[in-house]
Structures are given as C-alpha cells and as structure tokens.
N, C-alpha and C. Protein backbone atom coordinates (compact mmCIF):
# COMPACT_ATOMS: atom_id res chain seq x y z
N UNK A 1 -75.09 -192.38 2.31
CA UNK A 1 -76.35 -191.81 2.76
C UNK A 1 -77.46 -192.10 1.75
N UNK A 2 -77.14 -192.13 0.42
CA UNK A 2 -78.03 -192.24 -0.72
C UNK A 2 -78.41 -193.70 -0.58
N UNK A 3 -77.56 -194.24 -0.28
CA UNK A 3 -77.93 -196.01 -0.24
C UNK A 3 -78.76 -196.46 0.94
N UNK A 4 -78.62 -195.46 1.52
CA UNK A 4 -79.25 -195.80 3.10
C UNK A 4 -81.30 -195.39 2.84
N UNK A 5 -81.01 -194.37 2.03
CA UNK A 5 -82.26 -193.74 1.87
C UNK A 5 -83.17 -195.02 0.76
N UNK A 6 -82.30 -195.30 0.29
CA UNK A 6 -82.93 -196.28 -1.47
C UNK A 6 -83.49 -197.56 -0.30
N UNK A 7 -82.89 -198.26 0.46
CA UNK A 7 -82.58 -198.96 1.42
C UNK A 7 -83.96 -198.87 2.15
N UNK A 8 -84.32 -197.63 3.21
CA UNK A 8 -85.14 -197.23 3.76
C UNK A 8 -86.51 -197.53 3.11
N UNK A 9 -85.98 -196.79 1.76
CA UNK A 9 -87.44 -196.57 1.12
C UNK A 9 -87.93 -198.31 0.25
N UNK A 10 -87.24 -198.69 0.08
CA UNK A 10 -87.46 -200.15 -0.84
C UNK A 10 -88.32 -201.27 0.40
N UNK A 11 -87.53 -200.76 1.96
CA UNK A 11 -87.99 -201.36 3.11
C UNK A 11 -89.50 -201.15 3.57
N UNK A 12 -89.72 -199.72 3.18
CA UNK A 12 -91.27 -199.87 3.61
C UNK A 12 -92.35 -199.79 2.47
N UNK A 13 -91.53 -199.56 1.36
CA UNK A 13 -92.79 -200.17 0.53
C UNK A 13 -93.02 -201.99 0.37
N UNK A 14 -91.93 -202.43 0.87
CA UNK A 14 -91.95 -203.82 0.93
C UNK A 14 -93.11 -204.27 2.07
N UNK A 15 -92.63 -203.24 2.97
CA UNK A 15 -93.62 -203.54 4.40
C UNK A 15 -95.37 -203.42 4.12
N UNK A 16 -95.32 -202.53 3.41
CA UNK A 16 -96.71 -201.95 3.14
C UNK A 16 -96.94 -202.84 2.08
N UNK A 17 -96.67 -203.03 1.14
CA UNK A 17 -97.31 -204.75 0.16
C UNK A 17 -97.35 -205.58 1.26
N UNK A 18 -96.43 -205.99 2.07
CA UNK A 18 -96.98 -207.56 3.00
C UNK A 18 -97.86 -207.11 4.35
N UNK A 19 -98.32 -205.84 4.01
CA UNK A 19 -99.53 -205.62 5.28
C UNK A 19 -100.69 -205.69 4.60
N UNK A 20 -100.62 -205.00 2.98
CA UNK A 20 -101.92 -205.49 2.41
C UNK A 20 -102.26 -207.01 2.30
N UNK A 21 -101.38 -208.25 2.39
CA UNK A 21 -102.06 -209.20 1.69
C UNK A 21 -101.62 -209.82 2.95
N UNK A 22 -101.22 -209.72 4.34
CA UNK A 22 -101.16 -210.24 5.08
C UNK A 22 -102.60 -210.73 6.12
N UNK A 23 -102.91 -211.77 6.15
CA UNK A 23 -104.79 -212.08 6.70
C UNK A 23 -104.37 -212.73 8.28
N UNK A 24 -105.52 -212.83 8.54
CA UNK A 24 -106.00 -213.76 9.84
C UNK A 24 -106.58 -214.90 9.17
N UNK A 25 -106.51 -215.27 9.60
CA UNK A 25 -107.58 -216.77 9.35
C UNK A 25 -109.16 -215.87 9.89
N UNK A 26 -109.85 -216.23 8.42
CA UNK A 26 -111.30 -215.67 8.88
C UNK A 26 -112.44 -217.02 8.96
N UNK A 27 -112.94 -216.61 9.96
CA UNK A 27 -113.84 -218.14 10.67
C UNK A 27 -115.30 -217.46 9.86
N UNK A 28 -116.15 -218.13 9.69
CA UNK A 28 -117.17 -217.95 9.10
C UNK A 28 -118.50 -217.18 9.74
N UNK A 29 -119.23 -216.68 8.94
CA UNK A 29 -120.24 -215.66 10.44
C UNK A 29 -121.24 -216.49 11.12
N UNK A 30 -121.46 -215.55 11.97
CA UNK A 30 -122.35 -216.21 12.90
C UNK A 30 -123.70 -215.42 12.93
N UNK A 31 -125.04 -216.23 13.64
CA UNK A 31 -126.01 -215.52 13.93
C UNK A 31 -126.32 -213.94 14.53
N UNK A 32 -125.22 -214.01 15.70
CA UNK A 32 -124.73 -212.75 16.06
C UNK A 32 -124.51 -211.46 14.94
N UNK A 33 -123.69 -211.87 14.03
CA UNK A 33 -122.68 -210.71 13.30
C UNK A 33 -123.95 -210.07 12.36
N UNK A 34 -125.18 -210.72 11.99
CA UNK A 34 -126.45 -210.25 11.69
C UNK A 34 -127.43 -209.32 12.48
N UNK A 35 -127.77 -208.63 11.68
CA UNK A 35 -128.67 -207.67 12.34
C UNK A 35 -130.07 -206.99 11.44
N UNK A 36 -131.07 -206.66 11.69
CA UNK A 36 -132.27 -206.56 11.35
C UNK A 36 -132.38 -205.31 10.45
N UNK A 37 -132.83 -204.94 9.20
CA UNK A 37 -132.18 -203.84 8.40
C UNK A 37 -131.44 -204.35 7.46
N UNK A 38 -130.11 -205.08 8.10
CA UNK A 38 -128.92 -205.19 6.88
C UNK A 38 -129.27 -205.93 5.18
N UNK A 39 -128.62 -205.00 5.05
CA UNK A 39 -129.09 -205.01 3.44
C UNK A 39 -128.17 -205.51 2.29
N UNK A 40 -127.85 -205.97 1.40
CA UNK A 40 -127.51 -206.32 0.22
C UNK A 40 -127.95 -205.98 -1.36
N UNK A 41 -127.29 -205.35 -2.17
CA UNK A 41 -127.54 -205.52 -3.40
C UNK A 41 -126.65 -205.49 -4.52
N UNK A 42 -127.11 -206.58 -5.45
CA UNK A 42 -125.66 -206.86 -6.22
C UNK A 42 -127.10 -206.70 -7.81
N UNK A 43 -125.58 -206.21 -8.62
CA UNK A 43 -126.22 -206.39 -10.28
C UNK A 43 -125.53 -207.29 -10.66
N UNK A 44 -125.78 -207.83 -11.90
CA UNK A 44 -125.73 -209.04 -12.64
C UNK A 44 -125.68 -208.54 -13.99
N UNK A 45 -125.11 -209.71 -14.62
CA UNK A 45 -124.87 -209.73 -16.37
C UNK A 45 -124.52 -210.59 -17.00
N UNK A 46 -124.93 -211.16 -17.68
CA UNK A 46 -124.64 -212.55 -18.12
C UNK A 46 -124.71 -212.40 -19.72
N UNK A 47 -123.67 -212.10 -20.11
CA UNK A 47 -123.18 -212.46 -21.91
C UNK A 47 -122.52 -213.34 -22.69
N UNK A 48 -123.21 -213.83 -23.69
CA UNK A 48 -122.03 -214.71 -24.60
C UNK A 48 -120.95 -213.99 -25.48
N UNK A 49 -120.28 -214.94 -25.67
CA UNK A 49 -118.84 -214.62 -26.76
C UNK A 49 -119.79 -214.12 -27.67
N UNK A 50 -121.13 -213.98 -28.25
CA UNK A 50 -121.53 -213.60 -29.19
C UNK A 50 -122.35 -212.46 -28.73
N UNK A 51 -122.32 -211.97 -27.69
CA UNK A 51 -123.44 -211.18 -27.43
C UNK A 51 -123.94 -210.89 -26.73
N UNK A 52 -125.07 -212.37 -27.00
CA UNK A 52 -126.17 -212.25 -26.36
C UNK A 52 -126.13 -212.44 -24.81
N UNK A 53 -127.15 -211.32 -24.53
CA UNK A 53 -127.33 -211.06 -22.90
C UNK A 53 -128.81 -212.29 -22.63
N UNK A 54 -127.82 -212.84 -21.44
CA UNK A 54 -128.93 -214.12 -21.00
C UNK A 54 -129.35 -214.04 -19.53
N UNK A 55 -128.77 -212.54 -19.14
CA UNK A 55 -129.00 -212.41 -17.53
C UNK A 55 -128.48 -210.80 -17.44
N UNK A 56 -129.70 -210.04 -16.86
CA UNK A 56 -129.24 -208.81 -16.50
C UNK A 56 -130.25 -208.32 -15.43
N UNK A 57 -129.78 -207.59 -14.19
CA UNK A 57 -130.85 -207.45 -13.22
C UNK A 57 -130.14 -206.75 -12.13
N UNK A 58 -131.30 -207.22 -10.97
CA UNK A 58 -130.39 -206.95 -9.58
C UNK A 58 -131.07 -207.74 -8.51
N UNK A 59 -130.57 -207.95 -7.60
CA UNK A 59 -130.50 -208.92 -6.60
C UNK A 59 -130.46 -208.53 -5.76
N UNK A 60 -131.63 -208.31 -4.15
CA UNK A 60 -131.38 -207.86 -3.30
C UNK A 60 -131.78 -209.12 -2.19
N UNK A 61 -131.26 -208.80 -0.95
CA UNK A 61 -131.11 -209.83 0.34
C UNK A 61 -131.02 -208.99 1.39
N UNK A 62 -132.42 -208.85 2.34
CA UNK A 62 -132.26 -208.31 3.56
C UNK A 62 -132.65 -209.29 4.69
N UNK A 63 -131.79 -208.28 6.00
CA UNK A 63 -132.22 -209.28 7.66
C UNK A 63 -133.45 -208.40 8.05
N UNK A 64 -134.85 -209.82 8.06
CA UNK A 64 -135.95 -209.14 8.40
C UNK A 64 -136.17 -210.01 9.56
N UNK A 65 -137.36 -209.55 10.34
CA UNK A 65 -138.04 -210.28 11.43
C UNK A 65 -138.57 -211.63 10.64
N UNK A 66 -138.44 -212.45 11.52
CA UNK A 66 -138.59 -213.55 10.49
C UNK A 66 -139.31 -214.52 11.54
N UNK A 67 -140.75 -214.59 12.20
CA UNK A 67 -141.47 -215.23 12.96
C UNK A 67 -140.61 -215.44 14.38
N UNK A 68 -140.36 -213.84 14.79
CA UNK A 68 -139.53 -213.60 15.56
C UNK A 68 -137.91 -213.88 15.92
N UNK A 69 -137.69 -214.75 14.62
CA UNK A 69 -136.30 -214.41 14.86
C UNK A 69 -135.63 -213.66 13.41
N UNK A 70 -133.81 -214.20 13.31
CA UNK A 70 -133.32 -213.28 12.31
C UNK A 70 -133.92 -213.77 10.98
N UNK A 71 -134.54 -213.93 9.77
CA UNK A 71 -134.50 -214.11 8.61
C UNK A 71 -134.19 -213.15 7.37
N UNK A 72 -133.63 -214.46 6.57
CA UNK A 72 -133.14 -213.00 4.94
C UNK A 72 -133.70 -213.45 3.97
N UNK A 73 -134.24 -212.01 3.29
CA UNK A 73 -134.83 -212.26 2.11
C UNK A 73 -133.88 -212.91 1.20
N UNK A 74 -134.50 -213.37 0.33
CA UNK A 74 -133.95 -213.92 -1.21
C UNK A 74 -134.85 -214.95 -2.05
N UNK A 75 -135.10 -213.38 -2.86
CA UNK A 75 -136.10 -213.77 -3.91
C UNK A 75 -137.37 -213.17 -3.27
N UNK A 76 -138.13 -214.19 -3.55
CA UNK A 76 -139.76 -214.33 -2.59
C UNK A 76 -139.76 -214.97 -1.13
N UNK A 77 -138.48 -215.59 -1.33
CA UNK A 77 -138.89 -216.55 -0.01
C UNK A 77 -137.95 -215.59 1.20
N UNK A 78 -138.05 -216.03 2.51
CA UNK A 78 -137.71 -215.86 3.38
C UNK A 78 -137.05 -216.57 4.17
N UNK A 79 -135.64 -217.02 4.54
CA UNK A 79 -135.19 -218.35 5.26
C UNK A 79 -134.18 -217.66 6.79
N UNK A 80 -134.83 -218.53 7.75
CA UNK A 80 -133.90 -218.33 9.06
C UNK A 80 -132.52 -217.90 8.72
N UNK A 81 -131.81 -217.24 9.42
CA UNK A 81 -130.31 -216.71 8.92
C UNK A 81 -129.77 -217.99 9.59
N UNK A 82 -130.42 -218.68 10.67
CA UNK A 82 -129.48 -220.05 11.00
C UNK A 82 -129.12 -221.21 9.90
N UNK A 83 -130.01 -220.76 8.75
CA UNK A 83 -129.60 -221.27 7.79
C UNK A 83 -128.39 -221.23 6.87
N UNK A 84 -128.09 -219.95 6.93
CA UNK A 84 -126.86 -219.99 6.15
C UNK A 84 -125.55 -219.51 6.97
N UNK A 85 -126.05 -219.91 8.29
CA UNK A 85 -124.85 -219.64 9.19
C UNK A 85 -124.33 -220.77 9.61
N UNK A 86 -124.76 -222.01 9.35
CA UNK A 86 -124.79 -223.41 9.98
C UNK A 86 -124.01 -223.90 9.27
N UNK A 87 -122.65 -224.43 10.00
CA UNK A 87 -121.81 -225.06 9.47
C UNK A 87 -122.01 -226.01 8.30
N UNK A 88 -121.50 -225.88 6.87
CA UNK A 88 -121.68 -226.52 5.92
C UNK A 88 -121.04 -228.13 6.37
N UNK A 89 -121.83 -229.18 6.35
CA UNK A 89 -121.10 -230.81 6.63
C UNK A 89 -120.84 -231.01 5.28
N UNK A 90 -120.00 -230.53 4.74
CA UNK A 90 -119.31 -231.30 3.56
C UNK A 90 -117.94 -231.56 3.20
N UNK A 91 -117.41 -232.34 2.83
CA UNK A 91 -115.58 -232.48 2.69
C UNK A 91 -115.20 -231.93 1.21
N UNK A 92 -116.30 -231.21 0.60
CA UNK A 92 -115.74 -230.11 -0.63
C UNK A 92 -117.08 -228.70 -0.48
N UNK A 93 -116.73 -228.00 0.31
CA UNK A 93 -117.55 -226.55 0.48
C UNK A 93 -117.31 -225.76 -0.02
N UNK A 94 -118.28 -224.91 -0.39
CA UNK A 94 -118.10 -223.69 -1.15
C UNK A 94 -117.27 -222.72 -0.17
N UNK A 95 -116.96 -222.60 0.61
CA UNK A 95 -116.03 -221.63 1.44
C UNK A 95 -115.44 -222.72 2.16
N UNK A 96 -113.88 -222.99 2.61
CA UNK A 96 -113.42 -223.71 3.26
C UNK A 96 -113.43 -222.80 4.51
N UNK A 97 -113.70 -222.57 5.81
CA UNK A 97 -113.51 -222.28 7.00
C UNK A 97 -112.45 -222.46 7.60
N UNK A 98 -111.48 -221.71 8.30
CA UNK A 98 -111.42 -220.63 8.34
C UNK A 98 -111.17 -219.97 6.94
N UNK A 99 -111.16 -218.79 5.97
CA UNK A 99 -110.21 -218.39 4.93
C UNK A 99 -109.11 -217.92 5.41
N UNK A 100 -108.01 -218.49 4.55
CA UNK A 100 -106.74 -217.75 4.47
C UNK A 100 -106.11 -217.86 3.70
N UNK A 101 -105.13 -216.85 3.36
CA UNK A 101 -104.25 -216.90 1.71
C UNK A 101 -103.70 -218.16 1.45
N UNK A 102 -103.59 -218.94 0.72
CA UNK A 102 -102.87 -220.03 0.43
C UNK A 102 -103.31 -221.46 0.66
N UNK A 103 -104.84 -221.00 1.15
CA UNK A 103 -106.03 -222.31 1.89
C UNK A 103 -106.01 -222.81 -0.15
N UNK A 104 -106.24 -223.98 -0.01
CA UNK A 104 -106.71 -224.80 -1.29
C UNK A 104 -107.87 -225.90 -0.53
N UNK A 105 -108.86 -226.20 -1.79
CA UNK A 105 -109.70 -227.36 -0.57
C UNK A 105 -110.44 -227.58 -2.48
N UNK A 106 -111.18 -228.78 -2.71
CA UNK A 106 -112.13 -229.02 -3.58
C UNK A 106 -113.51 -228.86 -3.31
N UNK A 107 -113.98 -228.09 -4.59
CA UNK A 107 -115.52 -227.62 -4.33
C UNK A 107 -116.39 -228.59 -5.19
N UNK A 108 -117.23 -229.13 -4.73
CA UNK A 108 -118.21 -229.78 -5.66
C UNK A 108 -119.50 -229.78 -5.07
N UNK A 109 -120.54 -229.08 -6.09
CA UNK A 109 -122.14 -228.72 -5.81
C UNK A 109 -122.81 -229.87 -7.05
N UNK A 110 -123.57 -230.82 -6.30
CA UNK A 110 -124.72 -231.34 -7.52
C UNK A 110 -126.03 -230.53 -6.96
N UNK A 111 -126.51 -230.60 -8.14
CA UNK A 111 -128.15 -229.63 -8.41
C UNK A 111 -128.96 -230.04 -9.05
N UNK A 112 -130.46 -229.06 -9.12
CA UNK A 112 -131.03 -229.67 -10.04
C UNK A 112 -131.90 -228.34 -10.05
N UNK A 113 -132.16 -227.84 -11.71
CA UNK A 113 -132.99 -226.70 -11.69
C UNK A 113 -134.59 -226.61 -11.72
N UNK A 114 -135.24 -225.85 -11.77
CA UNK A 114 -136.95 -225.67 -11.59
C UNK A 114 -137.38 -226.94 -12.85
N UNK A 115 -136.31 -226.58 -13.81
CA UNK A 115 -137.18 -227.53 -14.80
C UNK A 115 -136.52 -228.91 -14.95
N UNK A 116 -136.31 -229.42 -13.59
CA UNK A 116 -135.81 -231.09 -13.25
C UNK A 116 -134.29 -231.07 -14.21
N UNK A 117 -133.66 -230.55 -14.52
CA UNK A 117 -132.37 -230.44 -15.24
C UNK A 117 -131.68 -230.84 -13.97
N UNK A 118 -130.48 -232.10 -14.28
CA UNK A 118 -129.06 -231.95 -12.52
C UNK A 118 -127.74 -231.79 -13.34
N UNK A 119 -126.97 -231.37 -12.69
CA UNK A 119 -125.85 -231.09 -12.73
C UNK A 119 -124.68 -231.54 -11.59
N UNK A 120 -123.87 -230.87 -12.15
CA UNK A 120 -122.58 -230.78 -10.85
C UNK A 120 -121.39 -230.18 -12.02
N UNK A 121 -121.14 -229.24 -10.20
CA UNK A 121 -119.70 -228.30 -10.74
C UNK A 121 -118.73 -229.40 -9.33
N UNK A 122 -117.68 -229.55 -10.26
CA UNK A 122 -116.61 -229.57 -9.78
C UNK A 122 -114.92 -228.71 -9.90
N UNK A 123 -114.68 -228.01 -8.85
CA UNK A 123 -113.81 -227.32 -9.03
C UNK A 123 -112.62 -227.21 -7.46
N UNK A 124 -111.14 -226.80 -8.17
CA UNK A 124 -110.41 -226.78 -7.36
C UNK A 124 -110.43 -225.02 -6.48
N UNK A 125 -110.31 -225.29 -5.52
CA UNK A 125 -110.49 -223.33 -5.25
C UNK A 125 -109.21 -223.24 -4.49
N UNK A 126 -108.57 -221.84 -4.63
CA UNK A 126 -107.64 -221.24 -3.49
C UNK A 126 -107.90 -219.97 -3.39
N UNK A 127 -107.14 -219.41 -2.35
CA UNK A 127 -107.33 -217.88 -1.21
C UNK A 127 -106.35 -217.76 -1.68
N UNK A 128 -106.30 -216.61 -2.81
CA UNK A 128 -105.35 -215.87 -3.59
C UNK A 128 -104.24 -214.34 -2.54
N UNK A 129 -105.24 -213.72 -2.91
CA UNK A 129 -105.03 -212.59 -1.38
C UNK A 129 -105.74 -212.37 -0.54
N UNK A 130 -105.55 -211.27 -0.05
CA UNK A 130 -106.54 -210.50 0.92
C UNK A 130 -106.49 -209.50 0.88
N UNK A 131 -106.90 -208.45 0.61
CA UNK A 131 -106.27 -206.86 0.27
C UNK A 131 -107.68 -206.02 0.39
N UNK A 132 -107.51 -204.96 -0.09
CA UNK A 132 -108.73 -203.88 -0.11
C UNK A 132 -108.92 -204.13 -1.84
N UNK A 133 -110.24 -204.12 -1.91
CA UNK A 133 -111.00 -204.40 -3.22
C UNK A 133 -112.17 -203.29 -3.34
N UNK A 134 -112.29 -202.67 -4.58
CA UNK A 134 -113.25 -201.69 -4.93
C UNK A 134 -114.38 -201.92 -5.75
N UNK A 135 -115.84 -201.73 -5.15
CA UNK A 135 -116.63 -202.38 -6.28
C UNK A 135 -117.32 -200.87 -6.20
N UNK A 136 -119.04 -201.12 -6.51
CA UNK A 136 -119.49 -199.62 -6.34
C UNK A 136 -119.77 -199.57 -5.20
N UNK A 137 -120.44 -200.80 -4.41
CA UNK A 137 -120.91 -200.50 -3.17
C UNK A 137 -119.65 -199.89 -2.51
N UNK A 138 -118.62 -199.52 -2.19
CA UNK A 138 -117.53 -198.99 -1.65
C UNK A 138 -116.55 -199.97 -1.74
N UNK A 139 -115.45 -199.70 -1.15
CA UNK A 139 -113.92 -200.30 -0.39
C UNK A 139 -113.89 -201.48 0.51
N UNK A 140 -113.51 -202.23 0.12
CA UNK A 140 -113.62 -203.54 1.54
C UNK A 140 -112.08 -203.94 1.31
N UNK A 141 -111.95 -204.42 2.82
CA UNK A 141 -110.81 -205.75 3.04
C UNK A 141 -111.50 -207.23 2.12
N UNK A 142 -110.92 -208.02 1.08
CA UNK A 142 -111.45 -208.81 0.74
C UNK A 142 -110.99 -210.18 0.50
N UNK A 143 -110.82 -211.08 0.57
CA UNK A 143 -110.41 -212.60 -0.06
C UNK A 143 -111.05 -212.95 -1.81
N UNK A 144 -109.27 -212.92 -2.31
CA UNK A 144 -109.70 -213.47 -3.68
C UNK A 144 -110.01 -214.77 -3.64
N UNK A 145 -110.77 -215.34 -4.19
CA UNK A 145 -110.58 -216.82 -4.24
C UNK A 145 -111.33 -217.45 -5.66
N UNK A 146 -110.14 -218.25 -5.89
CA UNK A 146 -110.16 -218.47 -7.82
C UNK A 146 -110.94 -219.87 -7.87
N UNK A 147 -111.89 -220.27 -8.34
CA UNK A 147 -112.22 -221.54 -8.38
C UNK A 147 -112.12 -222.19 -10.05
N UNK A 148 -111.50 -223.18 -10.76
CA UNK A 148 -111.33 -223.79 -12.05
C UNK A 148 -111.95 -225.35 -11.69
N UNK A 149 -112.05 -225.14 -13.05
CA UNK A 149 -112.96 -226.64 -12.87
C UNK A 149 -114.32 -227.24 -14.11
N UNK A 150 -115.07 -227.86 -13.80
CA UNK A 150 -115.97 -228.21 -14.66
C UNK A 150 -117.31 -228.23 -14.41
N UNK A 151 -118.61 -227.76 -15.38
CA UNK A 151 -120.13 -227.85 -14.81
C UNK A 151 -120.66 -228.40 -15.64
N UNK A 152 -121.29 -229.73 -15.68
CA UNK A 152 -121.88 -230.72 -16.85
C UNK A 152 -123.39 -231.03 -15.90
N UNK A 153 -124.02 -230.78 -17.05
CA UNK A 153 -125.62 -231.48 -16.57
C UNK A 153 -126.35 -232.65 -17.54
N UNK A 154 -127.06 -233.32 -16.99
CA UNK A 154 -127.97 -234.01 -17.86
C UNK A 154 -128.65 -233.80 -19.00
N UNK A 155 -128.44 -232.75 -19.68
CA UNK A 155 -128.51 -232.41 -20.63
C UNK A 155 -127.35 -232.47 -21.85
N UNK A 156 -126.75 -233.08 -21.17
CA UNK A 156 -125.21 -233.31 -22.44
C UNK A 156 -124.05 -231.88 -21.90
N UNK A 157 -124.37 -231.01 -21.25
CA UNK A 157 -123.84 -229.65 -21.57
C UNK A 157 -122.74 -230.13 -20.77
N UNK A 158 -121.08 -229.84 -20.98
CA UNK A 158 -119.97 -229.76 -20.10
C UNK A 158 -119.39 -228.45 -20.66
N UNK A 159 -118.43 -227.72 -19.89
CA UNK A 159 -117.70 -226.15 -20.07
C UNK A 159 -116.98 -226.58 -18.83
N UNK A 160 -115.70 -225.99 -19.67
CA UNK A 160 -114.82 -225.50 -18.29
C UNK A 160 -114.86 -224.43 -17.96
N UNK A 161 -114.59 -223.90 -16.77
CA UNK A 161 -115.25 -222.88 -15.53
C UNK A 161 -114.10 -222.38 -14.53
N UNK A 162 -114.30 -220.81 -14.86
CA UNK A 162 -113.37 -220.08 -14.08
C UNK A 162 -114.15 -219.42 -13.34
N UNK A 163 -113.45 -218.82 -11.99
CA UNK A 163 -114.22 -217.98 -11.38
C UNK A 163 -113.62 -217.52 -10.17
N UNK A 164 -113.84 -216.17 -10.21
CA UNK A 164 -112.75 -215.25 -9.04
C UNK A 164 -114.00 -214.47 -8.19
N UNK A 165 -114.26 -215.38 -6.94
CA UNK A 165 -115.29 -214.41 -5.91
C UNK A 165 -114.22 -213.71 -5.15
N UNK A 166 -114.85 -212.52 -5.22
CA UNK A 166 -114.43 -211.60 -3.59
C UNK A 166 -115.18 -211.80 -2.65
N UNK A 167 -114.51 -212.06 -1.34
CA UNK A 167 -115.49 -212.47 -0.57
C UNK A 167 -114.96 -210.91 0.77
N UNK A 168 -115.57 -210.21 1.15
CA UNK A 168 -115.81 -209.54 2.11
C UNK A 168 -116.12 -210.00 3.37
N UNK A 169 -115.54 -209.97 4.54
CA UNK A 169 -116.11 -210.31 5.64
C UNK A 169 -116.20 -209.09 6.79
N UNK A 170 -116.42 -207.85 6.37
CA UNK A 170 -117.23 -207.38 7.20
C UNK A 170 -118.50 -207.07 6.39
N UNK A 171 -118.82 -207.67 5.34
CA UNK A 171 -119.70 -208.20 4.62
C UNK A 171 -120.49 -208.85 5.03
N UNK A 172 -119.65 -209.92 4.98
CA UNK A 172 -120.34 -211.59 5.35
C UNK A 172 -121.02 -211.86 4.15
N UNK A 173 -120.15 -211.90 2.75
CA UNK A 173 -120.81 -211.66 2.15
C UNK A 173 -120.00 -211.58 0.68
N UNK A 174 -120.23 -212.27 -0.83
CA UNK A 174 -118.85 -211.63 -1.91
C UNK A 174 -119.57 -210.36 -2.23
N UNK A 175 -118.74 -209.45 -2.56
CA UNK A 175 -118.68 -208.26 -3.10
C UNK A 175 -118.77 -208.33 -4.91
N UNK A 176 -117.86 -209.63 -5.38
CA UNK A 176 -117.84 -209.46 -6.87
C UNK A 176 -117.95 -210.94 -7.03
N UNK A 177 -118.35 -211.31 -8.25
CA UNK A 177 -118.04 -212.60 -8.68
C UNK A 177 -118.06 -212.34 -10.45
N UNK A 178 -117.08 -212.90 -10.92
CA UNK A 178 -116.69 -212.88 -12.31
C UNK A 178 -116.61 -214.03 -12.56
N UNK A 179 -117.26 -215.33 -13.63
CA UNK A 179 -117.43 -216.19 -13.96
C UNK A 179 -117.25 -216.26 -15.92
N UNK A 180 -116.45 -217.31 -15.99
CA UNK A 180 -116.59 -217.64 -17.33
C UNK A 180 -116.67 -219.17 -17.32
N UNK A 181 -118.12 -219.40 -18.50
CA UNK A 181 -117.94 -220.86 -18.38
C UNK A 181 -118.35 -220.90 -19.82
N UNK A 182 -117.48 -221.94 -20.31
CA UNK A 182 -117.49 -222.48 -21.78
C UNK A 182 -117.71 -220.38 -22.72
N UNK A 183 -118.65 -220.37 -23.16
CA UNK A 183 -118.88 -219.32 -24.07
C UNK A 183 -120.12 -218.05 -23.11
N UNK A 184 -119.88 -218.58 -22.00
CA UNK A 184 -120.81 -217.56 -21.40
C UNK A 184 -119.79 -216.67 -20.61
N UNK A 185 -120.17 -215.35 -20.14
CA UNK A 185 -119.64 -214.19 -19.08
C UNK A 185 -119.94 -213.73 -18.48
N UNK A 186 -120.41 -213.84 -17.31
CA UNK A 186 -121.02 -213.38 -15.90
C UNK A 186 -120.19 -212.65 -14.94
N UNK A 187 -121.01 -211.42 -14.45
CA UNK A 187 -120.47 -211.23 -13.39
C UNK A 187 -121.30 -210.27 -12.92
N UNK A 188 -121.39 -210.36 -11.32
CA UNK A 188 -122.16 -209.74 -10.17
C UNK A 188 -120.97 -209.17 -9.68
N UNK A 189 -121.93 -207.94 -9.13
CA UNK A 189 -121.29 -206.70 -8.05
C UNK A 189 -121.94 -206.05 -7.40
N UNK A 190 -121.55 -206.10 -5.92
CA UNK A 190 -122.33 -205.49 -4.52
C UNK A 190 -122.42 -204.17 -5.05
N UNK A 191 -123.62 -203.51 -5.23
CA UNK A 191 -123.73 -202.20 -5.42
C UNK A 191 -124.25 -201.05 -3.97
N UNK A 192 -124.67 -201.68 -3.35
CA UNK A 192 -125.31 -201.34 -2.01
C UNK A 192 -125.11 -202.08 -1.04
N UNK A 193 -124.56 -201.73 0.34
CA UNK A 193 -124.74 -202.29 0.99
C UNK A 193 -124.92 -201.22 2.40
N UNK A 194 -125.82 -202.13 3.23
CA UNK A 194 -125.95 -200.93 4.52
C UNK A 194 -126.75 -201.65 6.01
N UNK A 195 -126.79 -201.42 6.75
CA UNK A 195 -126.32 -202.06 8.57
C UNK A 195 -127.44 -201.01 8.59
C-alpha cells in the first residue's frame, strides 16, 4: 500500500512538471489580437562589471488611433501595428514562428546607430521552456528563449553575447530580457501591462 502511495504521488508530480513545460506551437500575433488602450511598460538597466550605469529608465508602448487605424507608440514616433505584425522575410529572425520548446533557428540583425556606427549580432537561439514566469507586471505563461553569440561594429568593438528573453504571448510581447555582452549587464522588465 505504501509503495502504491510513493508510486501515486511521484506520478503526479511528474504529471504536473510535464504540464508546466508542455506548449503548443505559438504562431505569431496578428492585427486582430491588438486593441486600442493596450499598454506596455518595461524598466531598464544597463551596468558594467565596474559599475557604471550606462542605461536606466522606462519604456512605454501603447495601441493608439493611428490615422484611423491600429498604431503603437514607441518613443516619439508612432508606427502602424501592421508593422510589427507582418511576417518577418528573413531565413535568421528574431522570433522563429511558430515558438516551441526545442525550436533552434539562427538570429542575425545588421544595424546602424543615430551616429552612422553598423554592426551585426549574430547568434544561435532556442525555446528552452514554456512555463509560468513572474516579473512585476504579474504572472504569465512564457517562452524562454536563450540566444549566444556575437555583436561587433565598425568601430573595432566585438563581445560575446548572452541573452534569455521571456517572451509572453498573451502579451504579444517579452516580459524580461537579461543580456550580458562582453563587460556590460542589461536587463528589462514588463512592469505594467493593461488591455
């Protein structure tokens, strides 16, 4: 009877770990899943191994009327939400579509900043779990996803580069991002969010 019970009980805590990290394949949002109001806000922090703070703030992104249709703030500017709902054409994206645990795909962004500086990150990413994740903005279902790799610009600068986004999708949206590159430490967190 004792063995039956150890048995029982080893069975559903087993069950209950593979319901937390068990996913769907999540397809990416759409114009629809937006709505007018919805809000975003994440803080920021950016420190070196020595210290110094090179980024501290907050960051907000709302769905406004936007010359009658959906647009979201960010920053000063204002851009159609068909913008960042529109299938990315690239064969290394920052989100591979659908997510799911065990997805791997290569990420690579070239850039160039306000003051003509370019770059490029290249990095390998995977969909670690899926589980419930706690930031301040509250509790979400979330996708870990680890990206390693490298960010070198025209300026001589190369660092290798870690980085674990949570990505939320009744969000539509990461919840956390923790970044280390070369001697710097970053990390953002959804502090607000609201429909």
């Amino acid at each position: 009877m004792k063995n039956r019970f150890i048995i029982l009980f080893v069975l559903i805590i087993l069950s209950a770990c593979n319901h937390k990290t068990k996913s769907r394949a999540y397809q990416q949002p759409t114009l629809t899943d937006y709505t007018i109001g919805e809000k975003w806000v994440w803080k920021y922090k950016g420190v070196t191994t020595e210290g110094e703070v090179r980024s501290n703030g907050t960051d907000t992104r709302e769905i406004v009327d936007f010359k009658g249709n959906l647009g979201i703030t960010i920053g000063k500017d204002t851009i159609p939400v068909t913008e960042i709902v529109k299938p990315e054409e690239s064969k290394t994206p920052k989100y591979d579509w659908p997510l799911k645990v065990g997805k791997k795909w290569k990420y690579e962004n070239n850039w160039t900043s306000q003051d003509g500086t370019t770059g490029k990150q290249s990095q390998n990413a995977e969909v670690l779990s899926y589980q419930e994740e706690t930031v301040e903005a509250g509790t979400f279902m979330a996708y870990t996803i680890k990206y390693t790799g490298k960010t070198t610009n025209s300026r001589g600068y190369s660092a290798d580069e870690t980085e674990i986004w949570l990505y939320a999708p009744d969000v539509k949206n990461f919840i956390k991002l923790t970044q280390n590159q070369g001697d710097f430490h970053y990390v953002e967190e959804l502090i607000e969010y609201s429909k």
